[in-house]
Protein backbone atom coordinates (compact mmCIF):
# COMPACT_ATOMS: atom_id res chain seq x y z
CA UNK A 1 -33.93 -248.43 64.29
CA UNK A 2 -30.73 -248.82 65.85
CA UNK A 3 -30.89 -248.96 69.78
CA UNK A 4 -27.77 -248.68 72.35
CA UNK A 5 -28.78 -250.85 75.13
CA UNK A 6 -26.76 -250.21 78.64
CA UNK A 7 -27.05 -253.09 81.24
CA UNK A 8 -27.97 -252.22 84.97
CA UNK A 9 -24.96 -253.25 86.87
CA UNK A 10 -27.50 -254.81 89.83
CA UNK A 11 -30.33 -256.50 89.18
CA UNK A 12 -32.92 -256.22 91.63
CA UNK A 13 -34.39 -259.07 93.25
CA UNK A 14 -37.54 -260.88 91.11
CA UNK A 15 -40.92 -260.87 93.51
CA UNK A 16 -42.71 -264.16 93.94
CA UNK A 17 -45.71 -264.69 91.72
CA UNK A 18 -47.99 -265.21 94.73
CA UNK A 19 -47.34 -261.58 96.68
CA UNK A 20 -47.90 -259.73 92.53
CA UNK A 21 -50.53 -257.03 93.27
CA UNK A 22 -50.58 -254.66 90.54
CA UNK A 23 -48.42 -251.54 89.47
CA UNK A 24 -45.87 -251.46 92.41
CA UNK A 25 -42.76 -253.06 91.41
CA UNK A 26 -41.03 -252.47 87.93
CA UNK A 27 -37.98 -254.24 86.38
CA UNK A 28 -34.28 -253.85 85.55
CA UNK A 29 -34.88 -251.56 82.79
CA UNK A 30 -37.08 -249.37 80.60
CA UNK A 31 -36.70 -248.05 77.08
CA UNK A 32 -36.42 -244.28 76.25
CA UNK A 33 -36.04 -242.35 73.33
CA UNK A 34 -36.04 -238.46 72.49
CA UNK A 35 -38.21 -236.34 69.86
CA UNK A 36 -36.89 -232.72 69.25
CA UNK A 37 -38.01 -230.62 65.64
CA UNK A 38 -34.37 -231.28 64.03
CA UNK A 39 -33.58 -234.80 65.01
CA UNK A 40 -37.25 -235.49 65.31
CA UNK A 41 -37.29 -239.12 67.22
CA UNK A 42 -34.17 -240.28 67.61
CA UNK A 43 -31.49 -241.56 70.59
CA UNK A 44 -33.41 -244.87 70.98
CA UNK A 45 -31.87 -246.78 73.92
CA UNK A 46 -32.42 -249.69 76.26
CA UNK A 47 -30.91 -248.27 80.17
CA UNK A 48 -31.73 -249.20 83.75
CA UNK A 49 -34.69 -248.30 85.06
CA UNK A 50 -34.32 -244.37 86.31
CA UNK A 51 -36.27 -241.64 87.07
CA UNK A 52 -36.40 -238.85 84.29
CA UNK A 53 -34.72 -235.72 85.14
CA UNK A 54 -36.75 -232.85 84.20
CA UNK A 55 -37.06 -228.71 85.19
CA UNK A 56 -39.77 -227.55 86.92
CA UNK A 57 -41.03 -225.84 84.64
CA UNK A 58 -41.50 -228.58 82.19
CA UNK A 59 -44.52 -228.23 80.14
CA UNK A 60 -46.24 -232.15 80.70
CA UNK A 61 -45.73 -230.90 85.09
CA UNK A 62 -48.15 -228.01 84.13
CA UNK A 63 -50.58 -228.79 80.80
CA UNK A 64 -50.82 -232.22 80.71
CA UNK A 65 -49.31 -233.34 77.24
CA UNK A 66 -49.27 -236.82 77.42
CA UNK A 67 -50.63 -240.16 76.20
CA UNK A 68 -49.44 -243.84 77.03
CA UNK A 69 -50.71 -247.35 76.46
CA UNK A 70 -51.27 -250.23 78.56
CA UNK A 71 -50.86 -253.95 77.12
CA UNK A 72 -49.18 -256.94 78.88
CA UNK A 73 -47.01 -259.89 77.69
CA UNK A 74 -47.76 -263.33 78.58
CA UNK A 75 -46.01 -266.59 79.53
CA UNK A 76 -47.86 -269.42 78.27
CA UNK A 77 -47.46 -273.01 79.82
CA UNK A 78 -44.42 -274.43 77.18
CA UNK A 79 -42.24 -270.82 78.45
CA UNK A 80 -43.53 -269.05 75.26
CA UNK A 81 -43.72 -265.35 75.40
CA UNK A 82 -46.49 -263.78 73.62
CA UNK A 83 -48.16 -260.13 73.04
CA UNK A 84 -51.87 -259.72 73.02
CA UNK A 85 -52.64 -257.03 69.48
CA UNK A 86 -49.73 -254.93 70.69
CA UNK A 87 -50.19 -253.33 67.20
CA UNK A 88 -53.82 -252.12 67.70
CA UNK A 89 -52.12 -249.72 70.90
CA UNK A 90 -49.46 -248.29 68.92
CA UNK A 91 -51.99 -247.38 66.42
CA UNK A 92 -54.23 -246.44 69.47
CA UNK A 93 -51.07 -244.16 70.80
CA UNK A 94 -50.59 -242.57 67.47
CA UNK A 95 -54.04 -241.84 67.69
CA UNK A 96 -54.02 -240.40 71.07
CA UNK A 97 -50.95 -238.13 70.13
CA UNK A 98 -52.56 -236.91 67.26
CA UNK A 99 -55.42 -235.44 69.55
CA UNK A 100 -52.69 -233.62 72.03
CA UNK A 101 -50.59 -232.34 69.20
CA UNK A 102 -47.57 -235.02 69.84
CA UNK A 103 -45.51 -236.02 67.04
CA UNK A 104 -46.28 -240.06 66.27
CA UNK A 105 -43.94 -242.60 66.42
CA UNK A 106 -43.00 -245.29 63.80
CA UNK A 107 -45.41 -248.28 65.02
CA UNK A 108 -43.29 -251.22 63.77
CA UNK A 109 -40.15 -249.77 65.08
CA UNK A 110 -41.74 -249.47 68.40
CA UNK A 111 -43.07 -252.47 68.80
CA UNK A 112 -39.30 -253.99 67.78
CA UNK A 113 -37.83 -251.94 70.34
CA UNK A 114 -40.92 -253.42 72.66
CA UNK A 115 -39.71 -256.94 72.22
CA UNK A 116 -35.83 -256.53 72.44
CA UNK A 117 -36.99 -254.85 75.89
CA UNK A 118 -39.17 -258.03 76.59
CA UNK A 119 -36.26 -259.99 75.80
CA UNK A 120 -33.82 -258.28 78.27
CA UNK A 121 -36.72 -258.87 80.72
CA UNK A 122 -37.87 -261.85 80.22
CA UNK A 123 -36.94 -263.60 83.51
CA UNK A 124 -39.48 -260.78 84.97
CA UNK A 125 -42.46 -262.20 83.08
CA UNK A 126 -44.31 -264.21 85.53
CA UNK A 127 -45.48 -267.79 85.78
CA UNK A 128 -48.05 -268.22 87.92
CA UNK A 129 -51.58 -268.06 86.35
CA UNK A 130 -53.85 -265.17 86.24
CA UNK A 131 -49.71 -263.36 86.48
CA UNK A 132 -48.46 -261.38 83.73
CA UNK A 133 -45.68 -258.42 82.64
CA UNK A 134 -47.80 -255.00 82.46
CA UNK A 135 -46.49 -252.62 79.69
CA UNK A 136 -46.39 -248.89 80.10
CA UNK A 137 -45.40 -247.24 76.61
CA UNK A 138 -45.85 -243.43 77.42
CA UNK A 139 -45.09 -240.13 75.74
CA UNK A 140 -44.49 -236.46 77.73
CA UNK A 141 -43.81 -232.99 76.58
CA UNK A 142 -40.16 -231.95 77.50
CA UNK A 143 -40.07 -228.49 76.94
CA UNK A 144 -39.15 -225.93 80.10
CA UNK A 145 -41.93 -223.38 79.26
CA UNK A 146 -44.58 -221.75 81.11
CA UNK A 147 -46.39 -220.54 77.97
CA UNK A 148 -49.57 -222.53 76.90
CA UNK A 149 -48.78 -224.17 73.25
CA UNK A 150 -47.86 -227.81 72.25
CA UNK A 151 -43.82 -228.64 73.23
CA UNK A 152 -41.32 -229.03 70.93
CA UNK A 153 -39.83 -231.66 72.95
CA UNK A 154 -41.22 -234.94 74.03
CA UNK A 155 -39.91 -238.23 76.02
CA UNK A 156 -41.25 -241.37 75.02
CA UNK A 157 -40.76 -243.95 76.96
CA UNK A 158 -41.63 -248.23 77.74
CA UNK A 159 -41.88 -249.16 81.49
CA UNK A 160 -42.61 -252.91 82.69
CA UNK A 161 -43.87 -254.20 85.56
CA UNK A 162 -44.90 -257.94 87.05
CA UNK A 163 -48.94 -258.04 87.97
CA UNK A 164 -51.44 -260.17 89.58
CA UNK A 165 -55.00 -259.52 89.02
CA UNK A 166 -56.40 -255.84 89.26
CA UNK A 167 -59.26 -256.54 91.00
CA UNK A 168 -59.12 -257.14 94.74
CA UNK A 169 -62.27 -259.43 93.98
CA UNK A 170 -59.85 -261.60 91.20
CA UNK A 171 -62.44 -262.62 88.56
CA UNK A 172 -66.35 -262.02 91.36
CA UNK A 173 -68.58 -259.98 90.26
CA UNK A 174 -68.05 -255.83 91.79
CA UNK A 175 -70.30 -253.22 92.62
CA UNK A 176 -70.82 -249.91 90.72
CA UNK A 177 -71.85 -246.70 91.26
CA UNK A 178 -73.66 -244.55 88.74
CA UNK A 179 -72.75 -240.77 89.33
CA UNK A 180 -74.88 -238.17 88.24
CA UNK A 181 -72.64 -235.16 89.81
CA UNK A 182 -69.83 -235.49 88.43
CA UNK A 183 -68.73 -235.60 84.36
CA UNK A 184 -65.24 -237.00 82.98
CA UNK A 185 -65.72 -236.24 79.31
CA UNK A 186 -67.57 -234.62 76.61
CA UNK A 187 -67.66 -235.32 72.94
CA UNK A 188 -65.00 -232.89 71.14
CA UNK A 189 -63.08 -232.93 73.93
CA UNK A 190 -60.28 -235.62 75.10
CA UNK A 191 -62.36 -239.04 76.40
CA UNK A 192 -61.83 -241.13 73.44
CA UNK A 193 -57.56 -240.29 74.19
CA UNK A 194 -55.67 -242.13 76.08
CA UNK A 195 -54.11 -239.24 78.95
CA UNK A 196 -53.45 -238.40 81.71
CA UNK A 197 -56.21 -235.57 82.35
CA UNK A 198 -59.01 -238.22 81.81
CA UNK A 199 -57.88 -240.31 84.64
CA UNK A 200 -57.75 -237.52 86.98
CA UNK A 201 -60.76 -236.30 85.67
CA UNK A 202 -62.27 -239.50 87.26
CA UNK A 203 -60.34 -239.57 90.72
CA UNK A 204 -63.15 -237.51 92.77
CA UNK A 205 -65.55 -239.25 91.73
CA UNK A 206 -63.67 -242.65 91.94
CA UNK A 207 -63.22 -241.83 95.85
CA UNK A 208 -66.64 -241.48 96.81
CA UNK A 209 -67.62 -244.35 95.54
CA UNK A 210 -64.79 -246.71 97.69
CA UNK A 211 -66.48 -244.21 100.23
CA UNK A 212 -70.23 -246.33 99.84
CA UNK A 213 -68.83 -249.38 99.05
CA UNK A 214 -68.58 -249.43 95.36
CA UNK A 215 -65.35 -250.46 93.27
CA UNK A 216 -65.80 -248.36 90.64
CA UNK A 217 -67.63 -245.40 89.18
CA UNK A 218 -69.68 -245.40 85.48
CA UNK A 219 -69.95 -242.39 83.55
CA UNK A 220 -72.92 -241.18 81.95
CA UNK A 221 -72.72 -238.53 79.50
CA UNK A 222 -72.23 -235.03 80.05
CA UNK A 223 -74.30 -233.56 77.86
CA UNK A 224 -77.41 -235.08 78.81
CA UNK A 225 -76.18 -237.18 81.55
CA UNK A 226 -78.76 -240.41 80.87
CA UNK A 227 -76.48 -242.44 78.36
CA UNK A 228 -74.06 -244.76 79.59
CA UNK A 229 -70.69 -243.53 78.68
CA UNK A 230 -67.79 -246.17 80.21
CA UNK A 231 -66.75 -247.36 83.43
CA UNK A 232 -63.40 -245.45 85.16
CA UNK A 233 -61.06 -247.95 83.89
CA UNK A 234 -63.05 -250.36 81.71
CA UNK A 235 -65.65 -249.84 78.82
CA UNK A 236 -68.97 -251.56 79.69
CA UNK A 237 -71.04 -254.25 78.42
CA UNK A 238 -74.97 -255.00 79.51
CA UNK A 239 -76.98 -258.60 78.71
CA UNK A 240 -80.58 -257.35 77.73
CA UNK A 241 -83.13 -260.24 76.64
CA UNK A 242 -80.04 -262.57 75.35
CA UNK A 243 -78.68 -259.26 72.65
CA UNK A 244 -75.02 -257.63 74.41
CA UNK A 245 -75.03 -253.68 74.26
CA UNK A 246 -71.93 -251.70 74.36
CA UNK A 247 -72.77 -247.68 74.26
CA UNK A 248 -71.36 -246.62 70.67
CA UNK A 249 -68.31 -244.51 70.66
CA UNK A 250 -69.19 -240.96 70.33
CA UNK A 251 -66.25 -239.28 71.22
CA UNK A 252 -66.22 -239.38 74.89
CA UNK A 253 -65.75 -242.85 75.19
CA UNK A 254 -62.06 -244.26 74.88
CA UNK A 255 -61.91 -246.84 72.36
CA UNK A 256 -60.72 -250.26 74.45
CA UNK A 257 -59.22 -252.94 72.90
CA UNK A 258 -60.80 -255.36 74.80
CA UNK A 259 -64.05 -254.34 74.34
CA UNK A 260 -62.88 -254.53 70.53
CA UNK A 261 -62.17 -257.89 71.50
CA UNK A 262 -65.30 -258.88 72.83
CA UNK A 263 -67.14 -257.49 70.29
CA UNK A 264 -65.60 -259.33 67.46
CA UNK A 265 -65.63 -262.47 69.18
CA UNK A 266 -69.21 -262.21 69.74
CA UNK A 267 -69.63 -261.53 65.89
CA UNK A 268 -67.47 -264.24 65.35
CA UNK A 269 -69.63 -266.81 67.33
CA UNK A 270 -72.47 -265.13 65.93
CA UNK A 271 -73.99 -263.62 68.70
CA UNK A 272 -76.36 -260.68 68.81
CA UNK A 273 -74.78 -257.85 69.82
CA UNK A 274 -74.68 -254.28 69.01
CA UNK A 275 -73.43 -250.35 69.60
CA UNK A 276 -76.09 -248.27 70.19
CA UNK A 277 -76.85 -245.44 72.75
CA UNK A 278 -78.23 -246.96 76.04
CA UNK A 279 -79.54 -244.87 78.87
CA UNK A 280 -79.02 -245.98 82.54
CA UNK A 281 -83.03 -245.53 82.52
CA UNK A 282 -82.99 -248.32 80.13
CA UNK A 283 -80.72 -250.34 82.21
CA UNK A 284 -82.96 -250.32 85.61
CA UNK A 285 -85.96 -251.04 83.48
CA UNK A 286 -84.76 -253.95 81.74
CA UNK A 287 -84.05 -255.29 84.95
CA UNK A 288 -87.63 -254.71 86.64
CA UNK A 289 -88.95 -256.50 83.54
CA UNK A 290 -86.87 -259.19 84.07
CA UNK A 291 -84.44 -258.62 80.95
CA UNK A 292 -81.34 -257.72 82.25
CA UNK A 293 -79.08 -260.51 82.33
CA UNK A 294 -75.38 -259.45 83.05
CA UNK A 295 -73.25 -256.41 83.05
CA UNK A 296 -69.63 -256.50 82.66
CA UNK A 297 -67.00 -254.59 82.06
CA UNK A 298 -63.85 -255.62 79.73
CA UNK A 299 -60.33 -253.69 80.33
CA UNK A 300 -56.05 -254.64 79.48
CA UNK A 301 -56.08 -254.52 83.29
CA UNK A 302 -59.03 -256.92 84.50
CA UNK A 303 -59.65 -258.45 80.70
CA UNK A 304 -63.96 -259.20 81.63
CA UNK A 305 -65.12 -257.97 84.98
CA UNK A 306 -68.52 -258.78 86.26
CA UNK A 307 -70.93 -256.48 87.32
CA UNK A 308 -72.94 -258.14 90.26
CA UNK A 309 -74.33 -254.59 91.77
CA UNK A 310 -75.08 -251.11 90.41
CA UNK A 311 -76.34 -248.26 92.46
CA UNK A 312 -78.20 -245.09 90.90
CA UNK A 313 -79.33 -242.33 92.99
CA UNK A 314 -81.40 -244.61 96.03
CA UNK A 315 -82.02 -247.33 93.47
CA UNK A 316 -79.99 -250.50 93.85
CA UNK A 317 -79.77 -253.58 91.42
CA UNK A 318 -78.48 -256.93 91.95
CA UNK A 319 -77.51 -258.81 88.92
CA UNK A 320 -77.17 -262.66 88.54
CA UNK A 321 -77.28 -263.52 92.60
CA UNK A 322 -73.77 -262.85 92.80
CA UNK A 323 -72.25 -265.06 90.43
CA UNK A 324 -70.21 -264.99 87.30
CA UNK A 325 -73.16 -264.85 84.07
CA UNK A 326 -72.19 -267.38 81.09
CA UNK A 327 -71.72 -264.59 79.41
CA UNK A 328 -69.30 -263.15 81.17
CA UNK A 329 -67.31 -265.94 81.76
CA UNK A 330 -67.33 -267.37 77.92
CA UNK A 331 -65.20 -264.07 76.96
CA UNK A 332 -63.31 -264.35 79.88
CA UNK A 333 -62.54 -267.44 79.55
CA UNK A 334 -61.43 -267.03 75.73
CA UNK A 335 -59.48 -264.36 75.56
CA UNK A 336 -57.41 -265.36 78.60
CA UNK A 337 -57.02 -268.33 76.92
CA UNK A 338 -55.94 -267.12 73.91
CA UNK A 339 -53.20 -264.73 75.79
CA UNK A 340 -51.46 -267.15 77.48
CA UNK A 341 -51.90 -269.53 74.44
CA UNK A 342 -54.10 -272.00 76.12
CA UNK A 343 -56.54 -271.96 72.83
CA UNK A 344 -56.66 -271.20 69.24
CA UNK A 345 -55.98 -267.52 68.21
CA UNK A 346 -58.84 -267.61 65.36
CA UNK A 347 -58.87 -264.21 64.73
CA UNK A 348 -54.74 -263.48 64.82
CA UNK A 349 -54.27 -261.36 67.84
CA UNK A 350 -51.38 -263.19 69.30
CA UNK A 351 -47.87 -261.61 68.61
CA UNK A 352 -45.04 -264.05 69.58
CA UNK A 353 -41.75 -262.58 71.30
């Protein structure tokens, strides 16, 4: 794939590592390219960072086609610049597309044009630690149509942008709220896609729980609403009499990389751990018997996040007296090292820039 790259004329001034929050400040430039039937994608191109023109009537302002991707790139302590299974979320877009009807992109040529951005950039890619270059890689339907069908044009585009650590808390254990009255997915319908419509599916919700105190909201199901589903922006992991439970993807639940991650590091050390259903009954019973070790949650954004609270209807639980589990903190620990290339990659998830 042959892309045009334009150079912004003014470059705008880098932030220091120690004021990075996340998601507010994005670089010199972005990549874009175009997808219409005849050409189908084509026009790939490195420009400044813009905003995208678009009518009013364009079709993503009104139904909602659109997917995009969230990964980060990583400056390790020699100046190295690396990619943590950037492959995995192309195949993860493609897969996302395929569920809202959007034509899929080549995954290898992506994930060039992905590092000739990153190379443009790199002076943006932080140093500091716990710092690193958030990736946005993000399709939308083009057309200028008020009739309901999939577009015939699309946008896909890469955005970057310098980030400290998600959590106000940094890497402390949060509080959680279990909801009951509210639902963000069903099986058959869009949870296990990455869009747009599944995050503000979970923004009511996500408000009253900052209301009480809590950081985040977790799902249950919405069928039954008993089984732990996911957390608003991080699968979830529970510590029950030394085995780790994830709920098992059923549909509803978006498939995370890191919680891919997790998983097959835990089979690698040969831990016990295991998918299965888990109802939040389950959960406050384990702890009354004494069983419940940790909860945490893994996400791109926070990588592990520990639980240290979890409120259900008037029931509250602490977990682990307010500190980090071992748990918790091994995978932490690991994969962070292994981004920012502070420890072996045993499992090949590292792609170098």
């Amino acid at each position: 794939m042959q892309i045009s790259i334009t150079k912004a004329e003014k470059l705008k001034p880098k932030p220091d590592d120690a004021d990075l929050t996340f998601g507010t400040i994005f670089t010199d430039h972005m990549f874009n390219m175009d997808y219409d039937p005849e050409n189908k994608w084509h026009n790939p191109r490195i420009e400044p960072y813009a905003p995208i023109a678009m009518d009013p009537s364009t079709m993503v302002l009104h139904y909602g086609q659109a997917v995009f991707e969230g990964l980060k790139a990583y400056r390790t302590e020699s100046g190295a610049i690396q990619l943590f299974r950037p492959k995995d979320n192309f195949k993860r877009l493609n897969r996302s597309s395929r569920a809202l009807c959007i034509p899929e992109i080549d995954e290898a040529s992506v994930l060039d044009a992905l590092k000739q951005l990153l190379n443009l950039e790199t002076d943006w890619i932080p140093h500091a630690p716990e710092t690193s270059l958030y990736i946005r890689p993000t399709i939308i339907s083009m057309d200028p149509y008020l009739g309901v069908r999939a577009s015939y044009m699309y946008r896909f585009f890469i955005i970057l942008s310098p980030v400290g650590v998600y959590y106000s808390e940094g890497f402390n254990p949060i509080k959680i709220w279990v909801t009951k009255d509210h639902v963000r997915a069903v099986r058959g319908g869009m949870g296990e896609a990455k869009t747009p419509g599944n995050y503000a599916a979970s923004l009511y919700a996500g408000e009253k729980a900052k209301k009480i105190g809590y950081t985040q909201v977790l799902w249950l199901d919405g069928v039954e609403q008993k089984y732990v589903e996911e957390v608003g922006s991080m699968n979830i992991f529970f510590v029950i009499d030394n085995e780790i439970i994830s709920p098992e993807l059923n549909g509803s639940i978006l498939p995370g990389l890191t919680r891919d991650s997790v998983i097959q590091l835990a089979k690698y050390w040969n831990m016990k751990i295991s998918e299965r259903k888990i109802s939040i009954d389950d959960v406050f019973n384990a702890h009354e018997a004494g069983k419940l070790q940790e909860i945490f949650g893994s996400g791109t954004a926070a990588v592990i996040s520990p639980v240290g609270e979890l409120k259900y209807n008037d029931n509250v639980i602490r977990i682990g007296n307010g500190k980090v589990g071992p748990i918790a903190h091994k995978f932490f620990k690991t994969i962070t090292d292994i981004q920012f290339g502070k420890a072996e990659d045993p499992l090949r998830w590292i792609e170098r820039i």
